[in-house]
PDB file of N, CA and C in Angstrom:
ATOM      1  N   UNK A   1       6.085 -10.981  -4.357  1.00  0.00           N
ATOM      2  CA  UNK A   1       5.446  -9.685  -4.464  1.00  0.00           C
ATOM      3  C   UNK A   1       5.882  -8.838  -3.267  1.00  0.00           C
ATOM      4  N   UNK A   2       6.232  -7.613  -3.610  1.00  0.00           N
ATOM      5  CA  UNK A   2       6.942  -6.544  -2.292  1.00  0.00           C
ATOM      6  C   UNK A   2       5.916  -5.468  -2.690  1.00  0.00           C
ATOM      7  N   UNK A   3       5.153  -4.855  -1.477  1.00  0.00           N
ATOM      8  CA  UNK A   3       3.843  -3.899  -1.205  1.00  0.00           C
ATOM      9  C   UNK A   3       4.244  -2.842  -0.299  1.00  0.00           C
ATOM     10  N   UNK A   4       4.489  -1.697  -0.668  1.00  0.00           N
ATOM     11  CA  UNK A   4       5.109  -0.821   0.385  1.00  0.00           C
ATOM     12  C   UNK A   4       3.971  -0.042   0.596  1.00  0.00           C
ATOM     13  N   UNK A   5       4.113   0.840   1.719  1.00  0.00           N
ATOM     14  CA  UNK A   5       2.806   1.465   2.542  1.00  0.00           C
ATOM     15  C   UNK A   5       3.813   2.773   2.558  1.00  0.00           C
ATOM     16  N   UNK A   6       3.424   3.691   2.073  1.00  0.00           N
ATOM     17  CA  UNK A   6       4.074   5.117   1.943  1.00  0.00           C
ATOM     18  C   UNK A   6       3.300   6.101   2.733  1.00  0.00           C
ATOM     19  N   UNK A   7       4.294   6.696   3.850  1.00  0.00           N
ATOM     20  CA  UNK A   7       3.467   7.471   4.789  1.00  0.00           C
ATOM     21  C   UNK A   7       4.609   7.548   6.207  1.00  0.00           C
ATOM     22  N   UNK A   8       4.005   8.600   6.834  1.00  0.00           N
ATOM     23  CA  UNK A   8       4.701   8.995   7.574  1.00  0.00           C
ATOM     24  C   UNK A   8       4.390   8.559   8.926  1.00  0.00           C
ATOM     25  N   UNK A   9       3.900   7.655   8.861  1.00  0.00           N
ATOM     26  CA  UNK A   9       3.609   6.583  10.161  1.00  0.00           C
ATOM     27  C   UNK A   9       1.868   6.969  11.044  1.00  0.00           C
ATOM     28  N   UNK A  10       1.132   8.362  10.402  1.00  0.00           N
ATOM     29  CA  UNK A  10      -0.383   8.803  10.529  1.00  0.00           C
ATOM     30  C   UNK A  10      -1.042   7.295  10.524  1.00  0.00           C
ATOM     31  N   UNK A  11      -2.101   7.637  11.262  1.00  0.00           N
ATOM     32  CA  UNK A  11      -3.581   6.738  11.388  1.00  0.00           C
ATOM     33  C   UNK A  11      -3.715   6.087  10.266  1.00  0.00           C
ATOM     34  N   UNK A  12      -3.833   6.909   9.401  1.00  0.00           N
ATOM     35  CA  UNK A  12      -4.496   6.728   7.848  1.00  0.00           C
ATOM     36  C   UNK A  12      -3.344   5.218   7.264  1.00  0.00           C
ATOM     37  N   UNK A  13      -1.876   5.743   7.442  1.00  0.00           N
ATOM     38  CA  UNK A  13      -1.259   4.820   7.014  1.00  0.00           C
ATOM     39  C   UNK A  13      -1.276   3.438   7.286  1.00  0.00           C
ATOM     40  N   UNK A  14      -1.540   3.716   8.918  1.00  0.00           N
ATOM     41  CA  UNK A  14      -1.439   2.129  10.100  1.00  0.00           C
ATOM     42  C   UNK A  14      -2.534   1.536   9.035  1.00  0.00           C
ATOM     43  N   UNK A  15      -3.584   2.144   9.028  1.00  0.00           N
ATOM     44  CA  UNK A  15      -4.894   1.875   8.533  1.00  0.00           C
ATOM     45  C   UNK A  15      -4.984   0.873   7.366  1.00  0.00           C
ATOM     46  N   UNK A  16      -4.099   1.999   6.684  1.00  0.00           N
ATOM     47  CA  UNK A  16      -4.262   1.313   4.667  1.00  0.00           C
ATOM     48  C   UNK A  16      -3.109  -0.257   5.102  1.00  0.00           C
ATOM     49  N   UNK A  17      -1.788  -0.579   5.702  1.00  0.00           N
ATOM     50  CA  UNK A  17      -1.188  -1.296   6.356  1.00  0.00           C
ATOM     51  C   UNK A  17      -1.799  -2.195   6.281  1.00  0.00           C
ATOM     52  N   UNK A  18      -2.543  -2.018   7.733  1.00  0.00           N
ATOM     53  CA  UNK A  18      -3.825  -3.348   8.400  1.00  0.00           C
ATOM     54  C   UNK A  18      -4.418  -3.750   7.219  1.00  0.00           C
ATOM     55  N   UNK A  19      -5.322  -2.430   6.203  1.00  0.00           N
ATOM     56  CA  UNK A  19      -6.267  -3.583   5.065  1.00  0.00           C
ATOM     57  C   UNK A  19      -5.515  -4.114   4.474  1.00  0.00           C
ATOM     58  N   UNK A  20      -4.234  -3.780   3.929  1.00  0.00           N
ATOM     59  CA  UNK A  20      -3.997  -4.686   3.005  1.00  0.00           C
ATOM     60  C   UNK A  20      -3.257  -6.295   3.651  1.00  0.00           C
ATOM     61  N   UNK A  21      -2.906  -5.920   4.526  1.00  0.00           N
ATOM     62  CA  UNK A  21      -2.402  -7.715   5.093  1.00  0.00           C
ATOM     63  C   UNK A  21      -3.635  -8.302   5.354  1.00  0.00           C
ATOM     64  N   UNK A  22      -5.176  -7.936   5.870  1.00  0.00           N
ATOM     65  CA  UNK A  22      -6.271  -8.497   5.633  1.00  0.00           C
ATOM     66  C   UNK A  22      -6.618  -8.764   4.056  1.00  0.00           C
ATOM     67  N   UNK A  23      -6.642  -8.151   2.743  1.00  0.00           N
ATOM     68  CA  UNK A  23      -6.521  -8.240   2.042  1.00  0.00           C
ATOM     69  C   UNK A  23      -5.737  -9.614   1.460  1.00  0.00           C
ATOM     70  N   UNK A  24      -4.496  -9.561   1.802  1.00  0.00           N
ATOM     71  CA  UNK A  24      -3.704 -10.471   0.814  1.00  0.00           C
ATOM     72  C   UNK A  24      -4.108 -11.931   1.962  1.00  0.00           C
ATOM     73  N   UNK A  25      -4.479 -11.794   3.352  1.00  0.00           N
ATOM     74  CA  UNK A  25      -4.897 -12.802   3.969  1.00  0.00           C
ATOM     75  C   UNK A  25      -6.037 -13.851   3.220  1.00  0.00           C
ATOM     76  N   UNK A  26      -7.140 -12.740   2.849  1.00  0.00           N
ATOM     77  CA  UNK A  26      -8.591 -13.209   2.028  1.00  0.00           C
ATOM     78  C   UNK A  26      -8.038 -13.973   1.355  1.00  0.00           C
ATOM     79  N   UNK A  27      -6.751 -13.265   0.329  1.00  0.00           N
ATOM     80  CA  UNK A  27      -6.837 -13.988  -0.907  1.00  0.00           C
ATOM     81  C   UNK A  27      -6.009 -14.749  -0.588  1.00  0.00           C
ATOM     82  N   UNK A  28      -5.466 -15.535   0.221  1.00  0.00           N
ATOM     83  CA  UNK A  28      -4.351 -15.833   0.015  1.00  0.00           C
ATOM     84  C   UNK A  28      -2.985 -15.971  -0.119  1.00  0.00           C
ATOM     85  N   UNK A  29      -2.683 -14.874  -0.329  1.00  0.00           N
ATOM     86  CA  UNK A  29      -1.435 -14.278  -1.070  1.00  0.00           C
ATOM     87  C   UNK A  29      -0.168 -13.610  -0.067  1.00  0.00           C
ATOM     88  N   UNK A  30       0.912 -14.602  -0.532  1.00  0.00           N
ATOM     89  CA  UNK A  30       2.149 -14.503  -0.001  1.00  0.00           C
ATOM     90  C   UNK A  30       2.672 -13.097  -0.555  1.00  0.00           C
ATOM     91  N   UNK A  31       3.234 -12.061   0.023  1.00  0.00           N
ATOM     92  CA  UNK A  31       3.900 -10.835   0.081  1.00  0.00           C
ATOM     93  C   UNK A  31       4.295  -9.960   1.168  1.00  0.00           C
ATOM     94  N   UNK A  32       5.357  -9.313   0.809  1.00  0.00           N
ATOM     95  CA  UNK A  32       6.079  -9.099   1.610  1.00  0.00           C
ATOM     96  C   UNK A  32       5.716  -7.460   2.287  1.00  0.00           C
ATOM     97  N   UNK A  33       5.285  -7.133   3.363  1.00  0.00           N
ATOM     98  CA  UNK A  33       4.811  -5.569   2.955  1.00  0.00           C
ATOM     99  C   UNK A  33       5.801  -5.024   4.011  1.00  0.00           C
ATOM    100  N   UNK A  34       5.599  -3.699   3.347  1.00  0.00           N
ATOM    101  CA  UNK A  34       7.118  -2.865   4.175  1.00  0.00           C
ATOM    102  C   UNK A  34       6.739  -1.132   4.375  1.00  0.00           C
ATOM    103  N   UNK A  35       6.577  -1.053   5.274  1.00  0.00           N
ATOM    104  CA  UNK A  35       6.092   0.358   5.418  1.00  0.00           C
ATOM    105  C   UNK A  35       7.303   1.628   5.238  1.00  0.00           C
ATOM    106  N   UNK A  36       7.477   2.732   4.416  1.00  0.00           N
ATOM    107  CA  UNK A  36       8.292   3.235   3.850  1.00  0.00           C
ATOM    108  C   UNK A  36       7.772   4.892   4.816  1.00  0.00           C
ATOM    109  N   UNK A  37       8.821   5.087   5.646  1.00  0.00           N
ATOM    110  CA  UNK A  37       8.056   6.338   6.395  1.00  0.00           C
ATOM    111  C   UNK A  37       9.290   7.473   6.135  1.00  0.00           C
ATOM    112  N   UNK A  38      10.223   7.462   5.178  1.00  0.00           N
ATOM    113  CA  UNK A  38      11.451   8.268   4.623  1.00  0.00           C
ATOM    114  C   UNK A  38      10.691   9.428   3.672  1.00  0.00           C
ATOM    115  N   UNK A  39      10.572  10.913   3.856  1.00  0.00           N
ATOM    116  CA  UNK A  39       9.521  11.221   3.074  1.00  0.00           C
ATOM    117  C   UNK A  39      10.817  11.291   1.745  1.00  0.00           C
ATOM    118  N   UNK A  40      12.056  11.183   2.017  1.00  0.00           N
ATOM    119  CA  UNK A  40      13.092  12.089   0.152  1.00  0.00           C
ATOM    120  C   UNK A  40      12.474  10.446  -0.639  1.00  0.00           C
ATOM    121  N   UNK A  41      12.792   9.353   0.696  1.00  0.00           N
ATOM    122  CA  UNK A  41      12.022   7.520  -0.351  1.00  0.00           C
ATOM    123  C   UNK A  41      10.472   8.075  -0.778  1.00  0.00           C
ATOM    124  N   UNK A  42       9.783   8.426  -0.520  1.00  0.00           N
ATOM    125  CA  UNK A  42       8.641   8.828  -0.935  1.00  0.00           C
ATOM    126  C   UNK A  42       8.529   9.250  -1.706  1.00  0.00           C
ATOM    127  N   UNK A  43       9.070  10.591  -1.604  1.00  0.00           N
ATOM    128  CA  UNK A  43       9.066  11.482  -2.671  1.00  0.00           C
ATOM    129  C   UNK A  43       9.831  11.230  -4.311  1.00  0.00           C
ATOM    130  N   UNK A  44      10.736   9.985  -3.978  1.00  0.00           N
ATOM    131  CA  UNK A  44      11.204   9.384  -5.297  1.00  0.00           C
ATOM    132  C   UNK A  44      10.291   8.431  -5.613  1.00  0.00           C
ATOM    133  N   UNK A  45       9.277   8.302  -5.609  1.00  0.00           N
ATOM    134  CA  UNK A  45       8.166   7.325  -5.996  1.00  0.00           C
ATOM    135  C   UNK A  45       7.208   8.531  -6.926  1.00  0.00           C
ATOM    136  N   UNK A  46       7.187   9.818  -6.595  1.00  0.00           N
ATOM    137  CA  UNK A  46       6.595  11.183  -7.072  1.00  0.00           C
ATOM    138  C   UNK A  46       5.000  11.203  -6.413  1.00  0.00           C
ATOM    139  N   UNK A  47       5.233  10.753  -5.201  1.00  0.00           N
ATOM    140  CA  UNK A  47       3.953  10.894  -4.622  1.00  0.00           C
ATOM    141  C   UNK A  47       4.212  11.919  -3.750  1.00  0.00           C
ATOM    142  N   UNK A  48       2.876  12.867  -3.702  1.00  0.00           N
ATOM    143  CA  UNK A  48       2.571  14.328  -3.037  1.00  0.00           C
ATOM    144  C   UNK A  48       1.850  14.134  -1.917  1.00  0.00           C
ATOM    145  N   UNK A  49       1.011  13.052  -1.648  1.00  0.00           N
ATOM    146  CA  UNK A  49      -0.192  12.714  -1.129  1.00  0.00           C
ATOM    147  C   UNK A  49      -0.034  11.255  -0.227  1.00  0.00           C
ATOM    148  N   UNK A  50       0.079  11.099   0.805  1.00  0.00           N
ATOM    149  CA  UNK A  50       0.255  10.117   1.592  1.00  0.00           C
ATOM    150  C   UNK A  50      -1.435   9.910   2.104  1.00  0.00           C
ATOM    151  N   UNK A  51      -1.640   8.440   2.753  1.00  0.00           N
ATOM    152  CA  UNK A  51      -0.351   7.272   2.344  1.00  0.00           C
ATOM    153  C   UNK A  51      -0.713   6.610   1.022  1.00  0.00           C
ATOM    154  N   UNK A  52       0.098   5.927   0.262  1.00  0.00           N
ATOM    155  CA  UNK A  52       0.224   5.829  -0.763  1.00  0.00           C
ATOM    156  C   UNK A  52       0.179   3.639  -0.371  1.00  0.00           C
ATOM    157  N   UNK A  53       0.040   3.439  -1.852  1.00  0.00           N
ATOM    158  CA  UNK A  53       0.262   1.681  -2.258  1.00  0.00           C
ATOM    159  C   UNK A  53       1.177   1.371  -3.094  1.00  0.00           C
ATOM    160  N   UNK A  54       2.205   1.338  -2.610  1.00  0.00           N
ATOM    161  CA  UNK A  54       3.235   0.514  -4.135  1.00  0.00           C
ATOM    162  C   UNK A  54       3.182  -0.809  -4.105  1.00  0.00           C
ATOM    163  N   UNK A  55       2.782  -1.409  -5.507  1.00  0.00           N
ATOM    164  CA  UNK A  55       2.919  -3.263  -5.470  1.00  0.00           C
ATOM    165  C   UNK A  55       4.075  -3.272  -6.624  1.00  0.00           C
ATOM    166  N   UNK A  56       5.210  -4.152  -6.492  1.00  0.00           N
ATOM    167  CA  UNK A  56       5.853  -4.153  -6.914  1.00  0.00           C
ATOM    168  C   UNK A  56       6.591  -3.043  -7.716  1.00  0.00           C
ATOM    169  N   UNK A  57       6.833  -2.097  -6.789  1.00  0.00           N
ATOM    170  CA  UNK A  57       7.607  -0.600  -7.409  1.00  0.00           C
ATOM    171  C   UNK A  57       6.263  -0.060  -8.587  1.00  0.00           C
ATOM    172  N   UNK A  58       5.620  -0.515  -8.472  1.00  0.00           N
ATOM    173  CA  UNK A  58       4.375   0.706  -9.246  1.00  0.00           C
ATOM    174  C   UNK A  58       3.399   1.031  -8.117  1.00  0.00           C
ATOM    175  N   UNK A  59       3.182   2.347  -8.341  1.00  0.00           N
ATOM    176  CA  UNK A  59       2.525   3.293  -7.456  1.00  0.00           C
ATOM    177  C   UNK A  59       0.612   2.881  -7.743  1.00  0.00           C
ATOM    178  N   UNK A  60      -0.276   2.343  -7.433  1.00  0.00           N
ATOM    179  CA  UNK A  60      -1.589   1.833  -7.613  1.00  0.00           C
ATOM    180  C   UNK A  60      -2.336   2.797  -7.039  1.00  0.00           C
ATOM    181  N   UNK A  61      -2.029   3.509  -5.981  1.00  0.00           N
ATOM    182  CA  UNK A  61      -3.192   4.521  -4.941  1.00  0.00           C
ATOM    183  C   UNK A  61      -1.904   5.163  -4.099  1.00  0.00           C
ATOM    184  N   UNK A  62      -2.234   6.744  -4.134  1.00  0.00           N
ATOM    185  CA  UNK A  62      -2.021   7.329  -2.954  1.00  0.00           C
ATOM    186  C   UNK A  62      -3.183   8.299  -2.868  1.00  0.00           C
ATOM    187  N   UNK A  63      -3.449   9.127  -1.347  1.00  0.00           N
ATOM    188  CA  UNK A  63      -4.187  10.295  -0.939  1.00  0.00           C
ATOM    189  C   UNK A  63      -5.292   9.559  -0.297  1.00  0.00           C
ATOM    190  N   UNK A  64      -5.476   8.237  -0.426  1.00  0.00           N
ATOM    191  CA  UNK A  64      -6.046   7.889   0.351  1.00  0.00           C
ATOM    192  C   UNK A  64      -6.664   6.824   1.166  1.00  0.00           C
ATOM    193  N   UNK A  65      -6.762   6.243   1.895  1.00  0.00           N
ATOM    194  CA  UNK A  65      -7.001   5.155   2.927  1.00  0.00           C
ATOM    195  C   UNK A  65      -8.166   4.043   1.861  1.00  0.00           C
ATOM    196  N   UNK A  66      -7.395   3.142   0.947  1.00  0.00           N
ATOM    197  CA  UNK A  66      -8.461   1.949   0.628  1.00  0.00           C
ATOM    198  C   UNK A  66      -8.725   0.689   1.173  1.00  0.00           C
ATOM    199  N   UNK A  67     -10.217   0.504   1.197  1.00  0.00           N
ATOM    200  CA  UNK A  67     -10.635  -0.686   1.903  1.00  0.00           C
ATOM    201  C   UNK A  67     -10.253  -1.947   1.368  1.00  0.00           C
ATOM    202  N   UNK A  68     -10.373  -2.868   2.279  1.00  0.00           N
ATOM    203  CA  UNK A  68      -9.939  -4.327   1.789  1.00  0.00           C
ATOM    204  C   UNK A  68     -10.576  -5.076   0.982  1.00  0.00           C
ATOM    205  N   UNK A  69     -11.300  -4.289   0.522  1.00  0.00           N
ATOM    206  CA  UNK A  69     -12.195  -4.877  -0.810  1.00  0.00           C
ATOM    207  C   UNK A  69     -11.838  -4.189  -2.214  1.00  0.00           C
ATOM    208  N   UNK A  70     -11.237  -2.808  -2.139  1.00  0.00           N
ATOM    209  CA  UNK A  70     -10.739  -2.449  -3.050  1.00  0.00           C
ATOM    210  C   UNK A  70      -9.004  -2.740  -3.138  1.00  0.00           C
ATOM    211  N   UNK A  71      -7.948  -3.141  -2.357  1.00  0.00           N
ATOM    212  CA  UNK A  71      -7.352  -3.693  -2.634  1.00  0.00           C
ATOM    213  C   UNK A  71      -7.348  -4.886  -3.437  1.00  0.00           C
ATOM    214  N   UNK A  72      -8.039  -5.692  -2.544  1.00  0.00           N
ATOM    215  CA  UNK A  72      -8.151  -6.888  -3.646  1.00  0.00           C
ATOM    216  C   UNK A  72      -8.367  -6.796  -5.112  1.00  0.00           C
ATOM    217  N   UNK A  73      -9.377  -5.718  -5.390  1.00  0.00           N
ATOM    218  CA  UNK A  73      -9.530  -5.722  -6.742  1.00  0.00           C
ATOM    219  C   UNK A  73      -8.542  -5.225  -7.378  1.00  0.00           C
ATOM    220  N   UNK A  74      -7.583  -4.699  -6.923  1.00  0.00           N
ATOM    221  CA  UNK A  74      -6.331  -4.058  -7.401  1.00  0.00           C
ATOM    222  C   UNK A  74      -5.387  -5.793  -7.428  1.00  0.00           C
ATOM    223  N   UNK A  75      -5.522  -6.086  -6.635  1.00  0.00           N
ATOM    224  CA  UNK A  75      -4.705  -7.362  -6.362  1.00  0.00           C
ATOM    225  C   UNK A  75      -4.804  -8.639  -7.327  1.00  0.00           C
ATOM    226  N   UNK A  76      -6.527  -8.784  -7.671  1.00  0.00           N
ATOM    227  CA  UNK A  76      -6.944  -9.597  -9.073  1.00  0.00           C
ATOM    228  C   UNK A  76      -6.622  -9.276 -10.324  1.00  0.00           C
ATOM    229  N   UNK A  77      -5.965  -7.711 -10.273  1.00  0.00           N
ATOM    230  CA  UNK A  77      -5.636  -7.061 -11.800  1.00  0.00           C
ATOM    231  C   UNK A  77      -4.451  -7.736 -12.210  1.00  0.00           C
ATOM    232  N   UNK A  78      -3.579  -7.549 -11.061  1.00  0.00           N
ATOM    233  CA  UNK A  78      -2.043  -7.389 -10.916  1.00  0.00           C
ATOM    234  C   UNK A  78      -1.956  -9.076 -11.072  1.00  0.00           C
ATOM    235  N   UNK A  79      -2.526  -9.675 -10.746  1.00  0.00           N
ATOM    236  CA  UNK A  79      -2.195 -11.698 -10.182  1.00  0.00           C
ATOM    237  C   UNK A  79      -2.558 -12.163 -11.988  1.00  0.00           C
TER     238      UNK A  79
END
């Protein structure tokens, strides 16, 4: 699984970052995360709104900072 963090390196992004490696820690879960701070790479994803969640090249959340409890539930959809 490859999890990119879309954003231009803001608070908000470090932020969403941190939950989700706490996140995939909870559960378990081996993946690879990669923070994407290129806004033209961004903007070919068609996100307007940073920072954003891609799990495996699909876009799940951008515009705004989710907690590590709502990742996961994104994470139980996807598994």
């Amino acid at each position: 699984m490859i999890i990119k963090i879309l954003g231009s390196g803001c608070k908000n992004c470090l932020t969403l970052k941190e939950n989700t490696e706490t996140a995939l820690k909870e559960k378990g879960i081996e993946a690879e995360v990669i923070k994407v701070e290129n806004m033209k790479d961004i903007v070919s994803y068609g996100v307007m709104q940073t920072p954003a969640l891609v799990i495996d090249e699909k876009v799940v959340s951008y515009g705004k900072v989710l907690k590590s409890a709502e990742i996961i539930k994104i994470l139980e959809k996807i598994i």
